[in-house]
Protein backbone atom coordinates (compact mmCIF):
# COMPACT_ATOMS: atom_id res chain seq x y z
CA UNK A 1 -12.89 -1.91 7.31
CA UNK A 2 -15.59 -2.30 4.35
CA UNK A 3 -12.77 -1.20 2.09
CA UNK A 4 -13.85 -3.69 -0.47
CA UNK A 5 -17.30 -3.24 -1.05
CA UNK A 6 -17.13 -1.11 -3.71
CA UNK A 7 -14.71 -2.18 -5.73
CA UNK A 8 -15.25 -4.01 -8.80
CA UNK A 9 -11.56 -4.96 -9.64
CA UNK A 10 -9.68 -4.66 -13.05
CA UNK A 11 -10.77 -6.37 -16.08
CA UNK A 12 -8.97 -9.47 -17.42
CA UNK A 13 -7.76 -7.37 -20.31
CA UNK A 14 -6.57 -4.95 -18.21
CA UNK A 15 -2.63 -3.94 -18.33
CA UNK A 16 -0.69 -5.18 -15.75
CA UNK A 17 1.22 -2.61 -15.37
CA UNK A 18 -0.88 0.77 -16.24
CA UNK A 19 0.81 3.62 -18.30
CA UNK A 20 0.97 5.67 -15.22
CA UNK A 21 3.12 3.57 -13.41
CA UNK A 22 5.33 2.53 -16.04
CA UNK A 23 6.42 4.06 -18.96
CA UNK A 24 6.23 0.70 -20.94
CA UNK A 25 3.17 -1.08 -20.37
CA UNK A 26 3.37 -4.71 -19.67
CA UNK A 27 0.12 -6.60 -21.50
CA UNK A 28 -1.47 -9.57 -19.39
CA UNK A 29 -0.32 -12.68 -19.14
CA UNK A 30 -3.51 -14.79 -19.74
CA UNK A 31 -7.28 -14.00 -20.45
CA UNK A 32 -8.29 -15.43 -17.30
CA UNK A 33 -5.50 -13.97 -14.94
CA UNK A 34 -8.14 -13.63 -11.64
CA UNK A 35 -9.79 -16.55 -11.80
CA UNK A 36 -7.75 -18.68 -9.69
CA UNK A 37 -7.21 -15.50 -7.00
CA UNK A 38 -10.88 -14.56 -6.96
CA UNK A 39 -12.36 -17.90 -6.78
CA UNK A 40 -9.75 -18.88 -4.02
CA UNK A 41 -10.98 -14.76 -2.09
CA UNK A 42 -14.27 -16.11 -2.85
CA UNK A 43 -14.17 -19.07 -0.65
CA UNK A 44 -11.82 -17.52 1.99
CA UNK A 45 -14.88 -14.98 2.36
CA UNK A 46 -17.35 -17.94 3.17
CA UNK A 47 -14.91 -20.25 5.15
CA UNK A 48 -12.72 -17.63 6.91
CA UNK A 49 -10.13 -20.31 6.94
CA UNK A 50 -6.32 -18.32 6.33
CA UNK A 51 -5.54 -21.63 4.51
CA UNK A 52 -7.69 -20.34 1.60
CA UNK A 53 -6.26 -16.97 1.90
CA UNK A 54 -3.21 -18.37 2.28
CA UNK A 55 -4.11 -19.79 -1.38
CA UNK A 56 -5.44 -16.60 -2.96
CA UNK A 57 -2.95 -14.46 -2.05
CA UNK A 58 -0.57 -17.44 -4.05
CA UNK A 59 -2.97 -17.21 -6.65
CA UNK A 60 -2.23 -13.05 -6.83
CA UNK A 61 1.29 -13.13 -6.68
CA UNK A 62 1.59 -15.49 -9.17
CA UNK A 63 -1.37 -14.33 -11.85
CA UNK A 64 -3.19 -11.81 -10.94
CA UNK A 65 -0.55 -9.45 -10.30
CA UNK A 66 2.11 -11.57 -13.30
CA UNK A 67 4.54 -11.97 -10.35
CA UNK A 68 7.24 -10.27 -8.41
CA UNK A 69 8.69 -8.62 -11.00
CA UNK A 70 5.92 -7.18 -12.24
CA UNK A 71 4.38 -5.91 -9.28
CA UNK A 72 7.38 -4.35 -7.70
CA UNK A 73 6.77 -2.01 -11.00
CA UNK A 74 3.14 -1.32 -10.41
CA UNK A 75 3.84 -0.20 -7.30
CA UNK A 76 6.01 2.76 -8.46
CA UNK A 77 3.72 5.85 -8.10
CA UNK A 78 3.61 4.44 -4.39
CA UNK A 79 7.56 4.55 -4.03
CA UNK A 80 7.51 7.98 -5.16
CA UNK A 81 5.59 9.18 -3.01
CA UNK A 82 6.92 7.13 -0.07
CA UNK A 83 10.17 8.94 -0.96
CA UNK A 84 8.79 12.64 -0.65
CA UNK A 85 6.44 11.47 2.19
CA UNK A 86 10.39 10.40 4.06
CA UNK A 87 12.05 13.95 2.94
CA UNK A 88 9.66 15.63 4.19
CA UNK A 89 8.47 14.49 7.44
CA UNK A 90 12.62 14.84 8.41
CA UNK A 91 11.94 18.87 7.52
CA UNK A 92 13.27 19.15 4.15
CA UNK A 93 11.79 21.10 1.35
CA UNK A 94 10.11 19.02 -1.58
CA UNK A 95 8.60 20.42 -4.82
CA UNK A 96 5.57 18.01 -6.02
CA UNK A 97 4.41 19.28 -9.42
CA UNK A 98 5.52 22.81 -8.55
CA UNK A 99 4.17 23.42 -5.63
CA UNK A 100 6.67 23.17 -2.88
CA UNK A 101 6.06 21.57 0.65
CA UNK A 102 7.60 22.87 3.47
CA UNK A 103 5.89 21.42 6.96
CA UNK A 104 7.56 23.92 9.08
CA UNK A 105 4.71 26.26 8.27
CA UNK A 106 2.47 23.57 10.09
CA UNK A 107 4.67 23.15 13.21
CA UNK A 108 1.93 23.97 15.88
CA UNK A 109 -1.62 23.15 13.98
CA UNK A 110 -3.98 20.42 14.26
CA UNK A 111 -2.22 17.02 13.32
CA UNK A 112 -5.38 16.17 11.50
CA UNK A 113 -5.17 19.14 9.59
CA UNK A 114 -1.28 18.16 8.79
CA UNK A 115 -2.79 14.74 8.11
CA UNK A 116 -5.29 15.81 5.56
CA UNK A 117 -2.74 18.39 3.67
CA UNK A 118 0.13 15.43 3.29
CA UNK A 119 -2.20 13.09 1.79
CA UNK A 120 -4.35 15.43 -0.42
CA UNK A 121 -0.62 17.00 -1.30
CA UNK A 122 1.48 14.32 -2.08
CA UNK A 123 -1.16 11.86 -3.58
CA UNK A 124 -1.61 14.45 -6.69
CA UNK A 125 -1.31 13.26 -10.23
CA UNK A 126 -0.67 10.00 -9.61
CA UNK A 127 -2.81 8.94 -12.21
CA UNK A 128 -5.34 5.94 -11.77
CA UNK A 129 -3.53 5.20 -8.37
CA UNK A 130 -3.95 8.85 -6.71
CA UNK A 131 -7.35 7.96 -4.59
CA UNK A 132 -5.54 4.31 -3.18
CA UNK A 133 -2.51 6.77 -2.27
CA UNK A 134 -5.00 9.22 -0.44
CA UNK A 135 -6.20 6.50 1.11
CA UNK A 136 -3.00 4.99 2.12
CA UNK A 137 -0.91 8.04 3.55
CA UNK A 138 -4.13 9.09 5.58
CA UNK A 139 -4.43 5.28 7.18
CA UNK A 140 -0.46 5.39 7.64
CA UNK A 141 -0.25 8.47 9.34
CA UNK A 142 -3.20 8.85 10.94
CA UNK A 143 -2.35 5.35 12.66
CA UNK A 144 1.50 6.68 13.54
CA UNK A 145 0.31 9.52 14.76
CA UNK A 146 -2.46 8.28 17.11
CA UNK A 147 -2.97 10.87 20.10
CA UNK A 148 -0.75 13.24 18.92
CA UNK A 149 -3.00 16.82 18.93
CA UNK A 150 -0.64 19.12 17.79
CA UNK A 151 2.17 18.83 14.93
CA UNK A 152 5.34 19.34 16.10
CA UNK A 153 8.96 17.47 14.30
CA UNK A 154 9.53 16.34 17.68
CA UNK A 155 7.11 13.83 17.70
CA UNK A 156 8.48 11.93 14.43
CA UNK A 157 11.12 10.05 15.76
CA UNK A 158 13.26 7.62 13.86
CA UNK A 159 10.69 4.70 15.24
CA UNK A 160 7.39 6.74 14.46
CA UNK A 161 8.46 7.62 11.12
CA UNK A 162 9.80 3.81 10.25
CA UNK A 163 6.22 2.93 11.15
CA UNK A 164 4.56 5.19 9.03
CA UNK A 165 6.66 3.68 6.14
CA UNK A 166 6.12 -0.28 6.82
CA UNK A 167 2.09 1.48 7.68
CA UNK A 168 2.06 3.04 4.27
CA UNK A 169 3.41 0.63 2.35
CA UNK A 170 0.99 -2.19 4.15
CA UNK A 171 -2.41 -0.08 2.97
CA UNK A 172 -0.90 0.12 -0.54
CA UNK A 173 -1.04 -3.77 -0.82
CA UNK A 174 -3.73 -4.02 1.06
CA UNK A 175 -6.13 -2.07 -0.87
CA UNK A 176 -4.65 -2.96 -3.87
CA UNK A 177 -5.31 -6.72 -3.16
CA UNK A 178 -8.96 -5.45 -2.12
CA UNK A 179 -9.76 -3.67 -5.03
CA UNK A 180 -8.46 -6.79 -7.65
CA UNK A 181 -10.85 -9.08 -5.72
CA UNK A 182 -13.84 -7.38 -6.70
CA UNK A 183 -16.93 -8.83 -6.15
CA UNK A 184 -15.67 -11.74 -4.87
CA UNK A 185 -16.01 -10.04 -1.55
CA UNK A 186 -19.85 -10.82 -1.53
CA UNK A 187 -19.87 -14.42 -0.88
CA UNK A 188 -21.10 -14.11 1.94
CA UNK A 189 -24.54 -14.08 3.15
CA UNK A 190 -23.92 -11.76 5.30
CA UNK A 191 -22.39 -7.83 6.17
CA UNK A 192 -20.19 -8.94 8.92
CA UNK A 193 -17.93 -11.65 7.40
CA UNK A 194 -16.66 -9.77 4.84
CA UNK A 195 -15.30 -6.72 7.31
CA UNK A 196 -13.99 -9.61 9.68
CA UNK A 197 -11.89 -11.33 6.62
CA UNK A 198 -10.77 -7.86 5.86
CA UNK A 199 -9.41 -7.56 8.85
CA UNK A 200 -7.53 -10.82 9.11
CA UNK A 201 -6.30 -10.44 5.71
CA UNK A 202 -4.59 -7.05 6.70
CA UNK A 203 -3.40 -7.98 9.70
CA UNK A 204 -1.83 -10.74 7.78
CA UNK A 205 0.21 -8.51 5.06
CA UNK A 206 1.06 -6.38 8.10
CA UNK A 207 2.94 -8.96 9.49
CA UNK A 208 4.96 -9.96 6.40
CA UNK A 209 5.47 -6.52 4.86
CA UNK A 210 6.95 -5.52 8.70
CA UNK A 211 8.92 -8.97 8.65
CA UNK A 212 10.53 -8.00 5.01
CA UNK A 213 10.81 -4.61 5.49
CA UNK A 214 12.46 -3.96 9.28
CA UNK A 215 15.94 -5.80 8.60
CA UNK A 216 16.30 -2.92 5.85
CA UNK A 217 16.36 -0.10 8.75
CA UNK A 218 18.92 -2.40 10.79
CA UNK A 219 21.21 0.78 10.19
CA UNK A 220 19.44 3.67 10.87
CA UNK A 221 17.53 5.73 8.84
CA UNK A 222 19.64 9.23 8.92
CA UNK A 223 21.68 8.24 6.53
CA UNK A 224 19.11 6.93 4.05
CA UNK A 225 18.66 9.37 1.07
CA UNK A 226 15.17 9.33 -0.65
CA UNK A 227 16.34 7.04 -3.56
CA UNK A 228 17.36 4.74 -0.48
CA UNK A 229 13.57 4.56 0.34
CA UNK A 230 12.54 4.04 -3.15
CA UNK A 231 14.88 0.92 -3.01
CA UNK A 232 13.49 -0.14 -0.14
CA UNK A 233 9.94 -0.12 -1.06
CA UNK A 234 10.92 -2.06 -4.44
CA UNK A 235 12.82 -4.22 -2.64
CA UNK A 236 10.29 -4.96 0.17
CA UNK A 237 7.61 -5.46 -2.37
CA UNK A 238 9.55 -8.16 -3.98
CA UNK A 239 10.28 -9.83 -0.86
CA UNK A 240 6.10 -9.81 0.18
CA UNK A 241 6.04 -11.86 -3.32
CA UNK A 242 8.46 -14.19 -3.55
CA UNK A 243 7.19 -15.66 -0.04
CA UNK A 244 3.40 -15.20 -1.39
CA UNK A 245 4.27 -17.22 -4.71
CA UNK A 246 5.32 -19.93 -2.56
CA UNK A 247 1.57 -20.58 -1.19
């Protein structure tokens, strides 16, 4: 993916909750809060052994991030806009910031076009988190929608749009988690490694955030409202950490 190699990560003095996902702030923990997570990245990078990021992703959960708790609220510009990206892939009407999106308008165009609008749309003024938003509706859909030319309602079925949730909300902790490791991504000697523990580490919150997130849709989805999904997301969030603190 190369998602990571130009990140640089948050400072130790950083917030761990920023302003624009919380309305009260919540200060760090401790002065050295990566240390333990990038150290542990650091070594996963150069040993490619999931033990180690088995270990950093501990390390995150429990520091890095200050724990389930916290995290589930750093993660609320993301719910928000999981909940309008739900409303309005089932045709409803939303108004983001004024400016009202209706997708019937799109029925019939380019699903890459469709793509593009969505995340560009909904990922507005969402402060310091609106470019890993971008980022994460345009990997979610684009993924979900895979061979499908043309935009049409039809094609989001209750399965296809379920997997553009669990899609959307694995690219929000996985870039996340990239950009917090910083440079720790560059122990390696070489351009390769780095892409290939990438890869393993996604395919790894894949699996849990799917495994937490699935028994949620057990009944259905057309009765869910778009505070339903917002619960969801919170809830699936805290469910990623409590098994992560446990490395």
């Amino acid at each position: 993916m190369g998602t990571s190699q130009s990140s640089k990560g948050s400072k130790n003095k950083s917030p761990l909750v920023p302003s624009w996902a919380d309305a009260t702030p919540i200060p760090p923990m401790s002065p050295q809060r990566f240390r333990g997570f990038r150290g542990a990245i650091g070594q996963y990078v150069k040993s490619g052994n999931l033990t180690d990021l088995n270990r950093a992703l501990g390390h995150y959960s429990r520091s890095a991030s200050g724990g389930s708790a916290v995290a589930a609220k750093r993660f609320n510009p993301h719910y928000q806009v999981g909940g309008n990206l739900f409303n309005i892939l089932q045709n409803k009407s939303i108004t983001v910031n004024d400016v009202v999106i209706y997708l019937q308008n799109w029925v019939g165009k380019s699903t890459d076009e469709v793509i593009d609008y969505l995340s560009n749309t909904l990922s507005k003024d969402s402060g310091g988190d609106s470019e890993k938003i971008r980022y994460a509706l345009n990997e979610a859909l684009s993924q979900a929608l895979d061979g499908i030319t043309k935009f049409s309602f039809d094609s989001i079925t209750d399965e296809v749009l379920i997997n553009i949730l669990i899609n959307y909300l694995v690219e929000c902790v996985f870039i996340q988690v990239i950009h917090e490791a910083g440079d720790s991504w560059k122990k390696s000697t070489d351009a390769q490694t780095p892409v290939q523990a990438e890869n393993a580490m996604h395919e790894l919150i894949k699996v849990v955030v799917d495994q937490k997130i699935c028994t949620k849709f057990a009944g259905g989805i057309n009765s869910l409202s778009a505070a339903d999904i917002l619960e969801i997301q919170q809830n699936t969030i805290l469910d990623v950490w409590h098994e992560w603190e446990a490395f």
